[in-house]
N, C-alpha and C. Protein backbone atom coordinates (compact mmCIF):
# COMPACT_ATOMS: atom_id res chain seq x y z
N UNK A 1 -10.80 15.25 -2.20
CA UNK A 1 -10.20 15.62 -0.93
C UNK A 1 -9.71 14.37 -0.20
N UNK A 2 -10.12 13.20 -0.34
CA UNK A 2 -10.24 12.14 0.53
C UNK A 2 -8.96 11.50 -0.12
N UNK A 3 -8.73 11.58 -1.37
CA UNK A 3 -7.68 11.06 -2.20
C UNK A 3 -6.02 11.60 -1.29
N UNK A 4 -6.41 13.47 -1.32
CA UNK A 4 -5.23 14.16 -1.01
C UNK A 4 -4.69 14.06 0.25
N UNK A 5 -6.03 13.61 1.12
CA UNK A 5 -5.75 13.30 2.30
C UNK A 5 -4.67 12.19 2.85
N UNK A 6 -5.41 11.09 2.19
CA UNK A 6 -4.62 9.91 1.70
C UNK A 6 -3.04 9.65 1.78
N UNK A 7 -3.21 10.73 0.48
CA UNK A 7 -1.67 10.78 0.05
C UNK A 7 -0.87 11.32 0.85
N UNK A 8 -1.47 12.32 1.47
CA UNK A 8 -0.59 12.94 1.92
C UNK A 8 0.08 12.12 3.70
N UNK A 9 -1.08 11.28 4.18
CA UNK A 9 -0.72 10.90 5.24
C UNK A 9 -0.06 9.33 4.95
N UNK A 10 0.02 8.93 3.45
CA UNK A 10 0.66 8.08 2.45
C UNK A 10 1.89 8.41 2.62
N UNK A 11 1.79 9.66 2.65
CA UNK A 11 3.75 9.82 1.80
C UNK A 11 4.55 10.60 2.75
N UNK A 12 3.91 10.92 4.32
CA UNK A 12 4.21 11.58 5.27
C UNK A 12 5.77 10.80 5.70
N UNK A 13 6.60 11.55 6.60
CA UNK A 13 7.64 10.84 6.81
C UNK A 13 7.91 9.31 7.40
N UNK A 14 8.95 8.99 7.39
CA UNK A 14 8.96 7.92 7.73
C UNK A 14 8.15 7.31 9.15
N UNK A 15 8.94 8.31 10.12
CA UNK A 15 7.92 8.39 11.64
C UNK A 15 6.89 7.99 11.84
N UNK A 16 6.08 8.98 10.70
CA UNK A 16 4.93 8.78 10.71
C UNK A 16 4.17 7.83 10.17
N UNK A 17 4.73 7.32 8.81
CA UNK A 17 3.90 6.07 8.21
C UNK A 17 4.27 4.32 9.15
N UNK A 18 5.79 4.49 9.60
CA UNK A 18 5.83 3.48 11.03
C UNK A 18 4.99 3.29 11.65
N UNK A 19 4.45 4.97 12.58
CA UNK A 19 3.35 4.98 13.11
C UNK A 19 1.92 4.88 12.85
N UNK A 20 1.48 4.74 11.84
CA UNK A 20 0.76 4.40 11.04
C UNK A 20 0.62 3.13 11.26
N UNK A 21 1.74 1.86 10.99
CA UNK A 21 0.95 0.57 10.87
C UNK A 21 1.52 0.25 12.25
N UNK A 22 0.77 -0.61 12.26
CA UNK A 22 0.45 -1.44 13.56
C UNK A 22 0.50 -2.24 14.05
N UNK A 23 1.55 -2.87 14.53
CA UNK A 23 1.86 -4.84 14.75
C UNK A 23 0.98 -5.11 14.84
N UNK A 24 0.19 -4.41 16.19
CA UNK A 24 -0.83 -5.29 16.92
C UNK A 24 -2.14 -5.18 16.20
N UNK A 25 -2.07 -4.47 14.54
CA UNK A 25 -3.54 -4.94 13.76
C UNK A 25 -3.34 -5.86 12.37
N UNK A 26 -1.76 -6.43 12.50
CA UNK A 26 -1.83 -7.39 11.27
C UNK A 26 -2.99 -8.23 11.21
N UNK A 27 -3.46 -8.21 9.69
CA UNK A 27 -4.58 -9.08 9.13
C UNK A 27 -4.12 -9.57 8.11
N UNK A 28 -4.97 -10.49 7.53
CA UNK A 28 -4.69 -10.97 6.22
C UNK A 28 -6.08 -10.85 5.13
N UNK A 29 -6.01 -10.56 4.20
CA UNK A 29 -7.28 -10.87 3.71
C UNK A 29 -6.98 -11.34 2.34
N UNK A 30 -7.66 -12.25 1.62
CA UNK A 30 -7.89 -12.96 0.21
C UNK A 30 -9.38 -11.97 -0.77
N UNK A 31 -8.77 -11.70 -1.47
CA UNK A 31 -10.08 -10.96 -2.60
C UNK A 31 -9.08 -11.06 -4.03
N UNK A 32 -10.53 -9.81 -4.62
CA UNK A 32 -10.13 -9.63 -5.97
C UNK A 32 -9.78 -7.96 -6.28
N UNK A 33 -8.36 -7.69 -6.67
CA UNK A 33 -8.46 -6.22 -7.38
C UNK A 33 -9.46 -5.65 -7.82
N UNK A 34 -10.33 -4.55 -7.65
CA UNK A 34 -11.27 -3.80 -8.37
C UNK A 34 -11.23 -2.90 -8.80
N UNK A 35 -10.07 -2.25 -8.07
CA UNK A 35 -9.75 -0.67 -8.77
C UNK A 35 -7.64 -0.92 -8.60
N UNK A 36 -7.22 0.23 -9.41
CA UNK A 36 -5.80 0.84 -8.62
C UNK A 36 -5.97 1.95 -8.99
N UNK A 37 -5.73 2.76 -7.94
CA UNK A 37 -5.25 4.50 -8.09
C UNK A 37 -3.84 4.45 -7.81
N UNK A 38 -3.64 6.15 -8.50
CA UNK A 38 -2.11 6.28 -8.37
C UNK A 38 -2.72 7.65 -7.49
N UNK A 39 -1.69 7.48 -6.21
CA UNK A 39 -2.23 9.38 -5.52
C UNK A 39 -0.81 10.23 -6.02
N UNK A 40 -0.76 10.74 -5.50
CA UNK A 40 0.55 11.98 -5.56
C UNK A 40 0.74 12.07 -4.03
N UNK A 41 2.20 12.00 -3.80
CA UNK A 41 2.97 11.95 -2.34
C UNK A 41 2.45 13.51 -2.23
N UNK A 42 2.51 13.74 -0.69
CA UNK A 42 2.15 15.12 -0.08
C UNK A 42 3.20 16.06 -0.67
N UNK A 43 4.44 15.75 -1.14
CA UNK A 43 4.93 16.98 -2.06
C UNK A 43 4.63 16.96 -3.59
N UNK A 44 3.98 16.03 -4.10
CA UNK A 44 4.07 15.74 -5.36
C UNK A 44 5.08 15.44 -6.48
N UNK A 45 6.41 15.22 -5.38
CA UNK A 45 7.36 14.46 -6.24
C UNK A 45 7.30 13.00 -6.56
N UNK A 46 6.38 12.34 -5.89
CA UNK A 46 6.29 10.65 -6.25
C UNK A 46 4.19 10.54 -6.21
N UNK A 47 4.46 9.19 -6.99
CA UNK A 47 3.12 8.43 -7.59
C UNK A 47 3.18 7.43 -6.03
N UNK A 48 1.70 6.59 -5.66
CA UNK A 48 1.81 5.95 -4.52
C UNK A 48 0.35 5.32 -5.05
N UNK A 49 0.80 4.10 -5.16
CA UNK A 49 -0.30 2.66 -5.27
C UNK A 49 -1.04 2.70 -4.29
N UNK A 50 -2.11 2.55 -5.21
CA UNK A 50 -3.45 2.09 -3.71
C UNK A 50 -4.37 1.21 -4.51
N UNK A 51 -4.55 0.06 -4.00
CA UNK A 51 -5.67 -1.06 -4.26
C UNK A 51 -6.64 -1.20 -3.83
N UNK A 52 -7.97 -1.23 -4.57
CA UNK A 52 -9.58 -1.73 -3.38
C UNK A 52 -9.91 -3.28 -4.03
N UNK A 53 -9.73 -3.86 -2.71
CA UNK A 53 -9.78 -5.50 -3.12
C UNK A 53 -10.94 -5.49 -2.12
N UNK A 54 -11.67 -6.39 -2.95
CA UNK A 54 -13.19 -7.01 -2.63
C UNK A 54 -12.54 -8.34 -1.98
N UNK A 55 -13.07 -8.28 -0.90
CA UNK A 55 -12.88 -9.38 0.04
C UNK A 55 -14.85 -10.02 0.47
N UNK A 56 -14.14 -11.31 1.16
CA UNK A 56 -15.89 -11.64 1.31
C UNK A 56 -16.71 -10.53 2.27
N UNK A 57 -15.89 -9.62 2.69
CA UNK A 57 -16.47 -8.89 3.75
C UNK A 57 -17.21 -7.36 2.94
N UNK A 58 -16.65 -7.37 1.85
CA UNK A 58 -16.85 -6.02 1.58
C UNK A 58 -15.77 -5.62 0.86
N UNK A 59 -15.18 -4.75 0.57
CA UNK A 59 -13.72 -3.68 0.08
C UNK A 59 -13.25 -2.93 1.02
N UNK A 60 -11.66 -3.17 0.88
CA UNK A 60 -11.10 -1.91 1.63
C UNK A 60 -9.84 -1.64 1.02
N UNK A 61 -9.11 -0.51 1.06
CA UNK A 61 -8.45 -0.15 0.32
C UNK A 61 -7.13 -0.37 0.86
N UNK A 62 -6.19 -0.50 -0.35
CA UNK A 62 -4.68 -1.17 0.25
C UNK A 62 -3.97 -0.02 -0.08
N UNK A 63 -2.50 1.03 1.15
CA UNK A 63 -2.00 1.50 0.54
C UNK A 63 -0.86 0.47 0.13
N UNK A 64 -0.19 0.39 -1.27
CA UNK A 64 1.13 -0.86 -1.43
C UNK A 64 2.04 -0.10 -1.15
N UNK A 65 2.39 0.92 -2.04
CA UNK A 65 4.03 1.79 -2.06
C UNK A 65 3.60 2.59 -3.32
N UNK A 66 5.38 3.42 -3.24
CA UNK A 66 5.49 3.93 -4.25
C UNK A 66 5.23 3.41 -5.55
N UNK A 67 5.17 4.38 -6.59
CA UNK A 67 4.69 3.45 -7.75
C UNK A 67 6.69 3.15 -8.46
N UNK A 68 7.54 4.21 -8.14
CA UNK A 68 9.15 3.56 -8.46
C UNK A 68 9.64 3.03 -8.56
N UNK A 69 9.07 2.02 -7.05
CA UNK A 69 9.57 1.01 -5.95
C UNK A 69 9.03 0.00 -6.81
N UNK A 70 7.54 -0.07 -7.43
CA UNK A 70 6.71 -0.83 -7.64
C UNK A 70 7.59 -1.48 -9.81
N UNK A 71 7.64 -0.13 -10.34
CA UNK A 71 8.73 -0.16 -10.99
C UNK A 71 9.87 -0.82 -11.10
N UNK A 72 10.51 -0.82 -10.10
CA UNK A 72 11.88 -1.12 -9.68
C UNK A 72 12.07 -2.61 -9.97
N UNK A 73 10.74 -2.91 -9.30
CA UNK A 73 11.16 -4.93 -8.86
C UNK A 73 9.95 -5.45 -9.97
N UNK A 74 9.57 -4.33 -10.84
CA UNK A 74 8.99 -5.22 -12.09
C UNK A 74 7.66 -5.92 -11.58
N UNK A 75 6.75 -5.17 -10.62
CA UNK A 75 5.69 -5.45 -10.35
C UNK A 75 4.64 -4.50 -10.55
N UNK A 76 3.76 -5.48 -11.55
CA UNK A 76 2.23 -4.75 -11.87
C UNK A 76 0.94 -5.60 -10.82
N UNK A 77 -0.21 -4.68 -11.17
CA UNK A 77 -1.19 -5.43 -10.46
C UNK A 77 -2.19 -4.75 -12.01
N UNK A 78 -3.23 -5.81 -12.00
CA UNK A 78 -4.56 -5.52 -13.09
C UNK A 78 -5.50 -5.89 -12.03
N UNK A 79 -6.49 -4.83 -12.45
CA UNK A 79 -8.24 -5.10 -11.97
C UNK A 79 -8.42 -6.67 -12.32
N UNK A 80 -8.84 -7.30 -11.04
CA UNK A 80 -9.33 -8.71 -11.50
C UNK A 80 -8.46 -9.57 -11.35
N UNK A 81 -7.27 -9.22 -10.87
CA UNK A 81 -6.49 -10.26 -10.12
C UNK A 81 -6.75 -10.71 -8.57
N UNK A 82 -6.63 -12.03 -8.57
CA UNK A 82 -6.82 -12.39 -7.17
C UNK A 82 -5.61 -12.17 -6.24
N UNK A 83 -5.72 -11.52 -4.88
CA UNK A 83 -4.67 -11.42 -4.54
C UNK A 83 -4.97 -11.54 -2.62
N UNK A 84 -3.54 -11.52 -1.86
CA UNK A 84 -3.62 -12.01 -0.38
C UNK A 84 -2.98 -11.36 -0.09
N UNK A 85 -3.62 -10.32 0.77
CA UNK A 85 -2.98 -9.06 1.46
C UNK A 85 -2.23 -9.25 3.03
N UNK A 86 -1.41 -9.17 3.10
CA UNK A 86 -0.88 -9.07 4.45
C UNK A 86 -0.52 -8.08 5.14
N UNK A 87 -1.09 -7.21 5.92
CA UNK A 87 -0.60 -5.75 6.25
C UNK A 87 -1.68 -5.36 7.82
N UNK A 88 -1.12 -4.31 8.15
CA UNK A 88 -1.94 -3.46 9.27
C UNK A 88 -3.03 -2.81 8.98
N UNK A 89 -4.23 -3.29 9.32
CA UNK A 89 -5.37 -2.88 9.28
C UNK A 89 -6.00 -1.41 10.47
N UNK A 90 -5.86 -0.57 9.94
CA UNK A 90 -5.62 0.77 10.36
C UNK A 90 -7.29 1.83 10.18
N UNK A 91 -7.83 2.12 11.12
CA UNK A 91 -8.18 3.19 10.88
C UNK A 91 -7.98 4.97 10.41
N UNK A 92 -8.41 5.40 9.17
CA UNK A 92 -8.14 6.65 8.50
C UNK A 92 -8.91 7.16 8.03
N UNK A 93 -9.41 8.50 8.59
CA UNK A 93 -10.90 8.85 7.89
C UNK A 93 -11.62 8.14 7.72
N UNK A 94 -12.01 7.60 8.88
CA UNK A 94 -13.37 6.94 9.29
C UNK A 94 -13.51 5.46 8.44
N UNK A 95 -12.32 5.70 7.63
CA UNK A 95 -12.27 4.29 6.95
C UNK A 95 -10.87 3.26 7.28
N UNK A 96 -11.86 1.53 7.09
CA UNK A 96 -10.36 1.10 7.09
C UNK A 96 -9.68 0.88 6.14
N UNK A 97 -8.38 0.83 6.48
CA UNK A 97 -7.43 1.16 5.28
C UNK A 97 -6.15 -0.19 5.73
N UNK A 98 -5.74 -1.10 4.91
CA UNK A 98 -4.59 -1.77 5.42
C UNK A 98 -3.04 -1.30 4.52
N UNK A 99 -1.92 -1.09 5.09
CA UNK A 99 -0.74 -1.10 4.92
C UNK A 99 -0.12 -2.33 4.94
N UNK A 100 0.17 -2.28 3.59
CA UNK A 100 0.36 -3.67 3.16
C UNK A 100 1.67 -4.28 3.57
N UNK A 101 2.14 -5.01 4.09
CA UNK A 101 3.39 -5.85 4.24
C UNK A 101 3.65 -6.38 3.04
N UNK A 102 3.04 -8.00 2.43
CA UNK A 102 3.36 -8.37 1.68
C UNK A 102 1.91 -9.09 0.90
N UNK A 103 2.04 -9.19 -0.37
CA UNK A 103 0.93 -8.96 -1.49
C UNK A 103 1.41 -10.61 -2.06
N UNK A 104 0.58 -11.61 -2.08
CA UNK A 104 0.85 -12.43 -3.39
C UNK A 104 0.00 -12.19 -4.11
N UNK A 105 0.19 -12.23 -5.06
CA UNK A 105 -0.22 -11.84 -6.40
C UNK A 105 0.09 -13.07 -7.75
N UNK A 106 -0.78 -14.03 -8.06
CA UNK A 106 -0.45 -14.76 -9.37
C UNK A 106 0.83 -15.77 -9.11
N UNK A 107 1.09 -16.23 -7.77
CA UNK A 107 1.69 -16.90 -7.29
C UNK A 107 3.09 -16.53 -6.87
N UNK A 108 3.10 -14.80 -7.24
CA UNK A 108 4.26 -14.19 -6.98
C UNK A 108 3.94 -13.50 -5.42
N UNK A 109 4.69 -13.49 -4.66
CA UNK A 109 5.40 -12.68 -3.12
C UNK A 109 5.85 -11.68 -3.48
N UNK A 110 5.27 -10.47 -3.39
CA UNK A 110 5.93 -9.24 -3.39
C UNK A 110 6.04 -8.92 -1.57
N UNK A 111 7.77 -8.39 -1.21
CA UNK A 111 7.56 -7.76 0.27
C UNK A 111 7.92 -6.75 0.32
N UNK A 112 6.74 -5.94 1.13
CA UNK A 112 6.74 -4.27 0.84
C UNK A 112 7.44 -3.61 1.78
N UNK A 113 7.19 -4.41 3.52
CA UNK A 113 7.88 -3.59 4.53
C UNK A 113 8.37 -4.69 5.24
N UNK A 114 9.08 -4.81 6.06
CA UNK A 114 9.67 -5.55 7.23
C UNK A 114 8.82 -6.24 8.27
N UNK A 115 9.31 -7.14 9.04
CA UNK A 115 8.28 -7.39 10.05
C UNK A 115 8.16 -6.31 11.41
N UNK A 116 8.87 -5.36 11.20
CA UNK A 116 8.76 -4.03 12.18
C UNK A 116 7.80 -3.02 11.38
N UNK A 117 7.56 -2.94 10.46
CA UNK A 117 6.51 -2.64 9.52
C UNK A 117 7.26 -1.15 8.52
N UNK A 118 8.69 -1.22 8.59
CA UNK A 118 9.57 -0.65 7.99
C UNK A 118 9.57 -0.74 6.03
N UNK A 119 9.52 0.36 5.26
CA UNK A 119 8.86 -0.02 3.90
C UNK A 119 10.39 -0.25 3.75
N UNK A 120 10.54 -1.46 2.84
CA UNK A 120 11.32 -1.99 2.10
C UNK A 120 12.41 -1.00 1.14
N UNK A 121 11.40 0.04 0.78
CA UNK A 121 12.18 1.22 -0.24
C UNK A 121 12.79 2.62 1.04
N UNK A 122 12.67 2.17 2.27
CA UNK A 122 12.93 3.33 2.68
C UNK A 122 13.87 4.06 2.61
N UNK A 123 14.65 3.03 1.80
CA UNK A 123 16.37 3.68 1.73
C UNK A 123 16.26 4.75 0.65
N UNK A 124 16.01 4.28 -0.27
CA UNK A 124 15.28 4.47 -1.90
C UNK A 124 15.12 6.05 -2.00
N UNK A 125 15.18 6.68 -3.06
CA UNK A 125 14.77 7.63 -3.25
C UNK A 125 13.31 7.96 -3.98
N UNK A 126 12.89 8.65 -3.06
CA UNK A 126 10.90 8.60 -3.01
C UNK A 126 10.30 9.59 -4.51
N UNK A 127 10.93 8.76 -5.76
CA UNK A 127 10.57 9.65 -7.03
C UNK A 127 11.56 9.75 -7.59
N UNK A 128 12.72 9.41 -7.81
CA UNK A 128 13.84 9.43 -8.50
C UNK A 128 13.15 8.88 -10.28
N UNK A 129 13.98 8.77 -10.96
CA UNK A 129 13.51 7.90 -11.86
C UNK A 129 15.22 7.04 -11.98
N UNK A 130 15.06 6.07 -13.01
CA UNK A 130 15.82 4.40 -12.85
C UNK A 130 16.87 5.12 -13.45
């Protein structure tokens, strides 16, 4: 349930995932990949990345993007990569959850949304295939 929930407030419209992140809770955090799930967007036409990176504090889970998008620009993530999250640190079901801006990863910069916190793919079609 907690997954569908997720997703669904994951893949909600644009409005809403704007509203979702939060200038005023950018964080940064440094850890290690431990998991990736793929959810299903609230219609189930698209896949949507989510990371739990172990930070010194504990874990919390990253939504990144679509998995298309993620496709698109030829970016993977593996369990056990070190990585530096930059995004809005958000409360969601009682958990925190950050919306990621931008991810280095293995010395690569991936940027997910804008500095208005606008996703990068919004133009994009949410499940198309290439």
């Amino acid at each position: 349930v907690m997954m569908l929930t997720a997703a669904s407030a994951f893949g909600q419209g644009m409005g809403q995932r704007r509203m979702m992140y939060d200038q005023s809770t950018v964080t940064t955090i440094s850890g290690t990949i431990q998991s990736i799930d793929t959810l299903t967007g609230r219609r189930g036409n698209f896949q949507l990345i989510q990371l739990t990176v172990k930070d010194s504090s504990g874990t919390i889970k990253v939504n990144v993007g679509p998995a298309f998008y993620l496709d698109q620009q030829n970016i993977s993530f593996k369990t056990g990569d070190a990585v530096v999250v930059t995004g809005s640190k958000v409360q969601f079901n009682d958990s925190d959850v950050i919306f990621a801006a931008e991810i280095q990863d293995g010395g690569k910069t991936i940027k997910l949304r804008d500095d208005s916190g606008r996703p990068v793919w919004a133009s994009q079609r949410m499940g198309g295939t290439k």
